[in-house]
Every structure is written in structure tokens, then in C-alpha cells.
N, C-alpha and C. Protein backbone atom coordinates (compact mmCIF):
# COMPACT_ATOMS: atom_id res chain seq x y z
N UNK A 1 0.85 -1.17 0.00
CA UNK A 1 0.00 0.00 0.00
C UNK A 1 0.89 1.23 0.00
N UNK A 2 0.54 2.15 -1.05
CA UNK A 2 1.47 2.83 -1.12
C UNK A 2 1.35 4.23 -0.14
N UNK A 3 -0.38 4.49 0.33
CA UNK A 3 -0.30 5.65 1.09
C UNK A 3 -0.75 5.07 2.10
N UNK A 4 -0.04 5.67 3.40
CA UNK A 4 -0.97 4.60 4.43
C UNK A 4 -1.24 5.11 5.28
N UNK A 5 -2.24 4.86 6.27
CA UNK A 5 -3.38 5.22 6.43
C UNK A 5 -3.31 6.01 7.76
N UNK A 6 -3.43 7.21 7.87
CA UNK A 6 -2.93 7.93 8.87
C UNK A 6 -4.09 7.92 10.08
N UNK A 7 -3.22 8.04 11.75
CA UNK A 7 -3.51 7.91 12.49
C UNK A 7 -3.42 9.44 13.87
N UNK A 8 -4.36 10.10 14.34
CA UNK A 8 -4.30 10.97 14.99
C UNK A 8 -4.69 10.34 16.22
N UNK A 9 -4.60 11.38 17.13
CA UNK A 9 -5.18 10.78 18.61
C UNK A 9 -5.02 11.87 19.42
N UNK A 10 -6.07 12.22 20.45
CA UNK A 10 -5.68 12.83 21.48
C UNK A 10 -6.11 11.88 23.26
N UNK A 11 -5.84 12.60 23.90
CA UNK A 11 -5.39 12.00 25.20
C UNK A 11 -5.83 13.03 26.43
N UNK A 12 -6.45 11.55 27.15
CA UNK A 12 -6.99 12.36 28.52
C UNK A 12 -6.32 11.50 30.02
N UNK A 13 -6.47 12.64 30.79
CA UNK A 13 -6.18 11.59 32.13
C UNK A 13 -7.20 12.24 32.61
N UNK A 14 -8.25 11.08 33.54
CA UNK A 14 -9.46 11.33 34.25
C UNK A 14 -9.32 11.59 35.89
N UNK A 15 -8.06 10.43 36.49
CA UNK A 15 -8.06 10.64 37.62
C UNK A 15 -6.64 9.73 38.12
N UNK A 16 -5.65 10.81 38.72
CA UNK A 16 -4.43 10.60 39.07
C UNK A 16 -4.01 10.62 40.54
N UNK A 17 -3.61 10.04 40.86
CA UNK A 17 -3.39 10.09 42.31
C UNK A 17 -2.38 11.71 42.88
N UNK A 18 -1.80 12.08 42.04
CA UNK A 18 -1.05 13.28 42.07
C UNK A 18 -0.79 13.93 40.83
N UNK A 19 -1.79 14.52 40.95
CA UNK A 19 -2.39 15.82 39.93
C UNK A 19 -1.03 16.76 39.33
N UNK A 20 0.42 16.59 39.55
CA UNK A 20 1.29 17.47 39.15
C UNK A 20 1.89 16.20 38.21
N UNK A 21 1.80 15.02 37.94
CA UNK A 21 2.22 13.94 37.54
C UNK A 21 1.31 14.00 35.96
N UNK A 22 -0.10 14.56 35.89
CA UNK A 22 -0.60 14.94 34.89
C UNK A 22 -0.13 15.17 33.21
N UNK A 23 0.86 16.06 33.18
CA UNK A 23 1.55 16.64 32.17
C UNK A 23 2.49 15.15 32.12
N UNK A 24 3.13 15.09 32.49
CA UNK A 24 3.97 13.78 32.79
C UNK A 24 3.18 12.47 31.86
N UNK A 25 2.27 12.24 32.34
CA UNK A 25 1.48 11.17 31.61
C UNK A 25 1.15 11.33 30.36
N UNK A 26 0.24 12.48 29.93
CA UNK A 26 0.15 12.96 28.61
C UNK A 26 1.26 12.68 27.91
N UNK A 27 2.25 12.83 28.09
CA UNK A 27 3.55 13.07 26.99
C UNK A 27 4.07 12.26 26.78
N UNK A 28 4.33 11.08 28.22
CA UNK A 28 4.27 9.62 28.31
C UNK A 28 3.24 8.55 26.96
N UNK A 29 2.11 8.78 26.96
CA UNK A 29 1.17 8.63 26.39
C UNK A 29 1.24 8.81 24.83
N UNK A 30 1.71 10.06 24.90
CA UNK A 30 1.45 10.66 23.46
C UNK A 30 3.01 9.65 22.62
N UNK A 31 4.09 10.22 23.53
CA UNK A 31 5.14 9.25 22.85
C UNK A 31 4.95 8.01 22.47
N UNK A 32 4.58 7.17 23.35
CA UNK A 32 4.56 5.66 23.50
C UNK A 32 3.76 5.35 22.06
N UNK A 33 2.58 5.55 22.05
CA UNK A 33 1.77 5.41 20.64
C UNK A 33 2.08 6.03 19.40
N UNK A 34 2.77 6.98 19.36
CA UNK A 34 3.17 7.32 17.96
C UNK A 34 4.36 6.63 17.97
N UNK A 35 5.28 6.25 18.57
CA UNK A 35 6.26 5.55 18.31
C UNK A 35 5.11 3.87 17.62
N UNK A 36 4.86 3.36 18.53
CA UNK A 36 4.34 2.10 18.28
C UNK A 36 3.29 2.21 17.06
N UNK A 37 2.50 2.98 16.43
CA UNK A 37 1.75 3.42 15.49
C UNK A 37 2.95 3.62 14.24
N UNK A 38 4.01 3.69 14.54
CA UNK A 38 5.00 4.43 13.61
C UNK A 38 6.09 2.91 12.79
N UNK A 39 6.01 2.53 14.05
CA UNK A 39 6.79 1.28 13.42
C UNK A 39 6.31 0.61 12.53
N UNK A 40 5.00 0.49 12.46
CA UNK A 40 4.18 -0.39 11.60
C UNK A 40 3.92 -0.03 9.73
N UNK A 41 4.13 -0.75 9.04
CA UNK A 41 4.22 -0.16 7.39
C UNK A 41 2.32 -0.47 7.49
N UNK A 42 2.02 0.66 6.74
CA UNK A 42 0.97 0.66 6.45
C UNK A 42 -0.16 2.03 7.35
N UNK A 43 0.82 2.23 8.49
CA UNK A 43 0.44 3.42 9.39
C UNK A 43 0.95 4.61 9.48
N UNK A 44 0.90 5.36 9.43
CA UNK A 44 1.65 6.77 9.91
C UNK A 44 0.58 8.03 10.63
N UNK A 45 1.67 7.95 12.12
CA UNK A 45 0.83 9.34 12.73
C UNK A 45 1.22 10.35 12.42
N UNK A 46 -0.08 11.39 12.93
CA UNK A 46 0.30 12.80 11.98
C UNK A 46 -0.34 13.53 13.04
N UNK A 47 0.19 14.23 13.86
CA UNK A 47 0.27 15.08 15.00
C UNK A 47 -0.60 16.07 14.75
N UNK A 48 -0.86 17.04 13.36
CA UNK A 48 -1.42 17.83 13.82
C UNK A 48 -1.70 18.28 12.13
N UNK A 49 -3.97 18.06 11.87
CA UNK A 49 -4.15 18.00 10.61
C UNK A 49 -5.35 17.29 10.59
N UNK A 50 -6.04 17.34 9.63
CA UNK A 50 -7.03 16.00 9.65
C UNK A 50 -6.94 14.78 8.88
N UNK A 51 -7.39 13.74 9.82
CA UNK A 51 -7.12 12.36 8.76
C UNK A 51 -8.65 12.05 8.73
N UNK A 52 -8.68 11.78 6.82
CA UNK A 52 -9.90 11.58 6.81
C UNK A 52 -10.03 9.63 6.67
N UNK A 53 -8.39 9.09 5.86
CA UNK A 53 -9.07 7.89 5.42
C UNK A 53 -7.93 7.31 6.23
N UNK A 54 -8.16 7.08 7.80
CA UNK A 54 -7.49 6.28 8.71
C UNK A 54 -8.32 6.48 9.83
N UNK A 55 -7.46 6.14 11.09
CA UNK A 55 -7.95 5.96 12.51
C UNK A 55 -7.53 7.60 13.45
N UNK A 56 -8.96 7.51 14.40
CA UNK A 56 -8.70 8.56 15.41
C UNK A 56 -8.66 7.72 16.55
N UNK A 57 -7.73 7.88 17.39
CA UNK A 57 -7.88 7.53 19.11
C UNK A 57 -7.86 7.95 19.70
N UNK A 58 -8.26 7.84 20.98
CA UNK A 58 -8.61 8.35 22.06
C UNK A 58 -8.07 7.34 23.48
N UNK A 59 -7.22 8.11 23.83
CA UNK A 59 -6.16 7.25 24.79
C UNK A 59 -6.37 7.72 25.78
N UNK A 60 -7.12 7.04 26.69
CA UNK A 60 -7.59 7.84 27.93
C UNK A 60 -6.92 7.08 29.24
N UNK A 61 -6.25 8.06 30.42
CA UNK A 61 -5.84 6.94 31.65
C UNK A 61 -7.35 7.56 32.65
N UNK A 62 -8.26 6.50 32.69
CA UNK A 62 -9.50 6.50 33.73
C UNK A 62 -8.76 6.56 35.58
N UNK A 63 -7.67 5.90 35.41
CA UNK A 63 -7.23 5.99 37.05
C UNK A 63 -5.77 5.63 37.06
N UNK A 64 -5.20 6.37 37.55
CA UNK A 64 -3.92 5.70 37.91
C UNK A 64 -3.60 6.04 39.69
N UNK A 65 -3.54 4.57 40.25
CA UNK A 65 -3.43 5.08 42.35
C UNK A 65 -2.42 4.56 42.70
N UNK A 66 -2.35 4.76 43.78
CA UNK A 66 -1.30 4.26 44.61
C UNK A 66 -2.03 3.48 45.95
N UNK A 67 -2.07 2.30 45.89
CA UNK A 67 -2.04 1.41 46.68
C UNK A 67 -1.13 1.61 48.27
N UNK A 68 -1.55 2.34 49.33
CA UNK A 68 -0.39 2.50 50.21
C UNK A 68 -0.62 1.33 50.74
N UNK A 69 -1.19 0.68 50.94
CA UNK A 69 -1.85 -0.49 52.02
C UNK A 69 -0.50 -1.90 51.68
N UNK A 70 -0.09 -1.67 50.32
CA UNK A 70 0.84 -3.06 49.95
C UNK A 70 2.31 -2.30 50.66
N UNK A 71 3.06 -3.25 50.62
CA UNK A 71 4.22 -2.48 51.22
C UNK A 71 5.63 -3.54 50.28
N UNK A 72 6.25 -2.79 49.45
CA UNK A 72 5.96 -1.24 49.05
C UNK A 72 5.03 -0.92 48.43
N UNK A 73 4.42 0.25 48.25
CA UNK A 73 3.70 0.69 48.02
C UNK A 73 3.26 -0.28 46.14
N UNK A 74 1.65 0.13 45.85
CA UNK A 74 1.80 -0.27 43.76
C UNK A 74 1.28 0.34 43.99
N UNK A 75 1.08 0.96 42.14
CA UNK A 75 0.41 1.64 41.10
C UNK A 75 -0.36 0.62 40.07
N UNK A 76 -1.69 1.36 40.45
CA UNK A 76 -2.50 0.11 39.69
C UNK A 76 -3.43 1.49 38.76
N UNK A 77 -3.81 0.97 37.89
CA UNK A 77 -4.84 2.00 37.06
C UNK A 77 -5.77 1.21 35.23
N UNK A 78 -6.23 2.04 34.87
CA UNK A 78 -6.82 1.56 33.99
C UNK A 78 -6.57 2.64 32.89
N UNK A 79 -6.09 2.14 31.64
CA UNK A 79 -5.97 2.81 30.32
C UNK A 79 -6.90 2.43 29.41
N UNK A 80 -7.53 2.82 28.59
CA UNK A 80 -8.64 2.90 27.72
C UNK A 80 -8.04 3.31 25.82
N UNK A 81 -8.26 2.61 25.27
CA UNK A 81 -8.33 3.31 23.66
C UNK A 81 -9.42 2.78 22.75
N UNK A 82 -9.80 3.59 22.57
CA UNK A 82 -10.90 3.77 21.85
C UNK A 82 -10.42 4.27 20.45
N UNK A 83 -11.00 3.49 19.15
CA UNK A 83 -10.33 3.86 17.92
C UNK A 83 -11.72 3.74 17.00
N UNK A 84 -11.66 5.10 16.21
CA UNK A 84 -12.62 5.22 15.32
C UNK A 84 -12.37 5.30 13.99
N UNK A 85 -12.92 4.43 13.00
CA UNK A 85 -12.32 4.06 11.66
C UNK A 85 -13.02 5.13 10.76
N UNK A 86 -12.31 5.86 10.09
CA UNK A 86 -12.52 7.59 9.36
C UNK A 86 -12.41 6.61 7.69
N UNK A 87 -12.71 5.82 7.51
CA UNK A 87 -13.00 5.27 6.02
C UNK A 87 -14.34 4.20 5.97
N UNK A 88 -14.53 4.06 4.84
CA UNK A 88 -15.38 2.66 4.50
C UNK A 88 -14.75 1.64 4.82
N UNK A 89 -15.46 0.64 5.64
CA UNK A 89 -15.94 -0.49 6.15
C UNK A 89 -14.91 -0.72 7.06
N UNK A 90 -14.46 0.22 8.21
CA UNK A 90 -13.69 0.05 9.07
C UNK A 90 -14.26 -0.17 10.03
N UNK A 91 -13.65 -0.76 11.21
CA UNK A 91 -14.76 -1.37 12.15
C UNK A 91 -13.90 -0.56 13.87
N UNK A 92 -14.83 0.13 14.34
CA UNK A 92 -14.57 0.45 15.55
C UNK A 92 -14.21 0.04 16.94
N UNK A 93 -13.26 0.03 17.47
CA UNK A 93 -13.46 -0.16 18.67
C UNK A 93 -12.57 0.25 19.71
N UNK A 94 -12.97 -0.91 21.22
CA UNK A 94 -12.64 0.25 22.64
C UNK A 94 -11.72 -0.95 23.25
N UNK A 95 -10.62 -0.96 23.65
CA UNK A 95 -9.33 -1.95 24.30
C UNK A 95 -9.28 -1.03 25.88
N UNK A 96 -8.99 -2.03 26.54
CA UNK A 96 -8.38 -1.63 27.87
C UNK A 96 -7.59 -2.26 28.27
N UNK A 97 -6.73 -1.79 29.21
CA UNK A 97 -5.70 -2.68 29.62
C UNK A 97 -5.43 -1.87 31.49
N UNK A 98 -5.24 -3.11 32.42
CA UNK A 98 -5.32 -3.06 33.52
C UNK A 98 -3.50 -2.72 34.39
N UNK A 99 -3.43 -1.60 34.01
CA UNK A 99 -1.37 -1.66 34.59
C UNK A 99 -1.50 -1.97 36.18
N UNK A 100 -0.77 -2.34 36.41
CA UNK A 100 -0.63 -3.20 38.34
C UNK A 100 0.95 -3.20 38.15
N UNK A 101 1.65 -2.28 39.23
CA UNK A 101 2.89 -2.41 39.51
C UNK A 101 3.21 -2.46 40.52
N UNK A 102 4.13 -3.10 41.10
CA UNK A 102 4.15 -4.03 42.44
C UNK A 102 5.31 -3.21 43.03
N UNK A 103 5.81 -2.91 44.18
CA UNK A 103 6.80 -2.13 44.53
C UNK A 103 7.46 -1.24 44.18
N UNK A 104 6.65 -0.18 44.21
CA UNK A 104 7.20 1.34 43.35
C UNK A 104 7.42 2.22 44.52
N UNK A 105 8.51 2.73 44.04
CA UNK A 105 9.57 3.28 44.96
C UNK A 105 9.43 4.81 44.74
N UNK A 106 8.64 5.46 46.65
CA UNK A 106 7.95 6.94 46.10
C UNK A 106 8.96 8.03 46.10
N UNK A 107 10.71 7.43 46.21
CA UNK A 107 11.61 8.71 45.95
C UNK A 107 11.87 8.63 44.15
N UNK A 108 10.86 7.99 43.32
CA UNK A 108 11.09 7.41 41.84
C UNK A 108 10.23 7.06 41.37
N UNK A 109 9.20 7.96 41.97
CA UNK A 109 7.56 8.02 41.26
C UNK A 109 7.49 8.58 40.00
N UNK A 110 7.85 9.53 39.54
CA UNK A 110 7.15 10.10 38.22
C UNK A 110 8.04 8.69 37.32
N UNK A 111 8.92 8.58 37.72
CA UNK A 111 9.74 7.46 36.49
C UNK A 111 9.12 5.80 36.64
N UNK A 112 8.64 5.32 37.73
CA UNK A 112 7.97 4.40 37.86
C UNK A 112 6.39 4.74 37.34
N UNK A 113 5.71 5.85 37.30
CA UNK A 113 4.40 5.81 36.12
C UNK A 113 4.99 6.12 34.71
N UNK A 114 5.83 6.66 34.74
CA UNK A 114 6.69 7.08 32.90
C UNK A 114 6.83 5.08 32.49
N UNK A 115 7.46 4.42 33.45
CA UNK A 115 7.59 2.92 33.03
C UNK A 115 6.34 2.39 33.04
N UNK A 116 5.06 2.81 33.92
CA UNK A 116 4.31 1.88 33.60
C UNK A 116 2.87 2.13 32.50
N UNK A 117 2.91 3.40 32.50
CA UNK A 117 2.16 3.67 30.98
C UNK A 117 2.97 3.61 29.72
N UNK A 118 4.28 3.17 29.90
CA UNK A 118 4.83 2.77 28.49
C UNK A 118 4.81 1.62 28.40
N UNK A 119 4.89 0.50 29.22
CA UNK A 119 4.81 -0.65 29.22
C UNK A 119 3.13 -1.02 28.96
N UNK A 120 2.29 -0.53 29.70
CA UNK A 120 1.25 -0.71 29.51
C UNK A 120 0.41 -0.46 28.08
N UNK A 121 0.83 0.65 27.40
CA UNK A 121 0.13 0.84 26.22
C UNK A 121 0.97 0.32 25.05
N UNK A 122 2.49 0.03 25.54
CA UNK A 122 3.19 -1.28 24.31
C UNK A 122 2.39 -2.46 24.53
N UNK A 123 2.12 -2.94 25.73
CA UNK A 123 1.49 -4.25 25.27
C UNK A 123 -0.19 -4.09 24.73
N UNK A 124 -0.60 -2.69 24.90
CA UNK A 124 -1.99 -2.99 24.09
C UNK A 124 -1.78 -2.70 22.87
N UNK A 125 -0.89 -1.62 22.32
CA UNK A 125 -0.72 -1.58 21.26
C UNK A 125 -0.32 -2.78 20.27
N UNK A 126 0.82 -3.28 20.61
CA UNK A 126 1.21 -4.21 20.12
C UNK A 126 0.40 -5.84 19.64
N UNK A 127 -0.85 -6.02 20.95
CA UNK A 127 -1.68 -7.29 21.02
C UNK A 127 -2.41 -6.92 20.27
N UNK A 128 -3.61 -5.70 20.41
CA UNK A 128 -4.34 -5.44 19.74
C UNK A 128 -4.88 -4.54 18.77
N UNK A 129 -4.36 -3.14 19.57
CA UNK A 129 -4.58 -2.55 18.82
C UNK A 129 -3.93 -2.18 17.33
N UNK A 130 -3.20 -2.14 17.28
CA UNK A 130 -2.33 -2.20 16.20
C UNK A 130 -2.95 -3.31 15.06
N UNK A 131 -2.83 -4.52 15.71
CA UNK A 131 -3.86 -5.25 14.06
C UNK A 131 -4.92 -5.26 13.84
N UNK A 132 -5.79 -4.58 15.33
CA UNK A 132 -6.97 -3.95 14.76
C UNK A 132 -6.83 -3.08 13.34
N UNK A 133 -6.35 -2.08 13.53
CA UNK A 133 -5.66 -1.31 12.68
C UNK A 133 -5.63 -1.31 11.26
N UNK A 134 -4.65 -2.62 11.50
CA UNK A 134 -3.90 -3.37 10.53
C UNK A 134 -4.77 -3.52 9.60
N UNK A 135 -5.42 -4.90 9.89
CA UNK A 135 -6.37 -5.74 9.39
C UNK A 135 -7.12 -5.02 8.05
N UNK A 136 -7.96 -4.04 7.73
CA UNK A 136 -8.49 -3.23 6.87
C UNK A 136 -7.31 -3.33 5.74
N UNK A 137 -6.17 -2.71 6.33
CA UNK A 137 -4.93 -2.34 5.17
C UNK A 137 -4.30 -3.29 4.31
N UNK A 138 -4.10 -4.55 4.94
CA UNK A 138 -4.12 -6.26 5.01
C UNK A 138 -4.88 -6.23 4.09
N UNK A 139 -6.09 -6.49 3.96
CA UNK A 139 -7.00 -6.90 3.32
C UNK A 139 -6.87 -5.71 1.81
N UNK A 140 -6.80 -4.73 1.92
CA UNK A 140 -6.76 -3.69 0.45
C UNK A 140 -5.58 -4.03 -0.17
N UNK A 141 -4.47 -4.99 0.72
CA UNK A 141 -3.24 -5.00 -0.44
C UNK A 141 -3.36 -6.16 -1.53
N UNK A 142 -4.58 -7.06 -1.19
CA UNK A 142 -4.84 -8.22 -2.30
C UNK A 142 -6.11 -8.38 -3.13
């Protein structure tokens, strides 16, 4: 496929255990998926523009906490993407994925959520969302 099929997205955080960690996540977020959106032939993100004949997402973190009760302390939360297909006969949909990190160390907090929303949205990207994606583009090259 010779043009392929561009991908935008914007990004929310709903509810953070420390509200200055905010900006932090976003950018976390925003990197992680255009990198992983980028690797793939057949995709390309495009930061800022409209895509009419590809995917929009919506990368939302619903919670990210801190567990004080475990010792050491985790970070457990829920990430959300939601992807809407901007062509004919693309098929929509909503992935979540559950991050749980087990002994996070609070003099190395912002870098222990920087590790676990990158880890977390490589493995959704990578399982699903991504050949969600895919799949449409797959199918137009034969």
C-alpha cells in the first residue's frame, strides 16, 4: 500500500493520584503510541491535521493510584483506547488494559508511572490494537 493510512489521537487523564504527575502522563502517552503506530508499514501518525481515510484515538488513563496499604507501596490504574475508523468499512473499537505495579519506589515516582504507561500501552498496542488497525490495510493489499 502505497499511502498509508494515517492515524491521529488525542489523550486524557481522568483521575491521578497526584495531579502534578498529569503533564507527565500525557507526553508519556502521546510518545509511546506514535512511536508504536510508527513502526508499523501501512500506518503513519500525523500530530497535527485532519485524517480523513485512517484511525482517530482516544487514549484515555481512567485511574492511575497508589495502593499505600501493599508495602511497598503499587500503582494500579486503567488505560482505555478507543479507535474510530474515518473510512469505509472500518470497524470500531474500545481496548483496555489493567497496569498493576508491584513495589514502586515513592523517591522514583514520576519514572515508575513514565515505566508503567509505556509498558502498559506497548502491550496494548502491540496485542491489539495495532492489528486492529492493521487488518483493513491487510486486506486492500490483495
Amino acid at each position: 500500500m502505497d499511502n498509508p493510512r494515517c492515524v491521529t489521537a488525542k489523550y486524557e487523564v481522568k483521575d491521578i493520584f497526584d495531579k502534578d504527575l498529569k503533564p507527565v502522563v500525557l507526553k508519556q502517552m502521546k510518545e509511546t503510541v506514535q512511536k508504536q503506530v510508527n513502526i508499523y508499514r501501512g500506518l503513519e501518525y500525523i500530530d497535527i491535521g485532519f485524517c480523513k481515510n485512517g484511525w482517530n484515538l482516544t487514549v484515555t488513563l481512567l485511574f492511575l493510584r497508589v495502593n499505600d496499604k501493599d508495602s511497598p507501596p503499587s500503582l494500579e490504574g486503567n488505560i482505555s483506547i478507543v479507535g474510530v475508523a474515518l473510512f469505509p468499512g472500518g470497524k470500531d473499537f474500545k481496548q483496555n488494559v489493567n497496569p498493576k505495579h508491584s513495589g514502586s519506589d515513592a523517591k522514583k515516582m514520576e519514572q515508575e508511572v513514565k515505566s508503567q504507561i509505556n509498558d502498559s500501552l506497548v502491550l496494548l498496542m502491540k496485542t491489539v490494537v495495532i492489528p486492529k488497525m492493521l487488518k483493513p490495510v491487510i486486506r486492500e493489499e490483495f
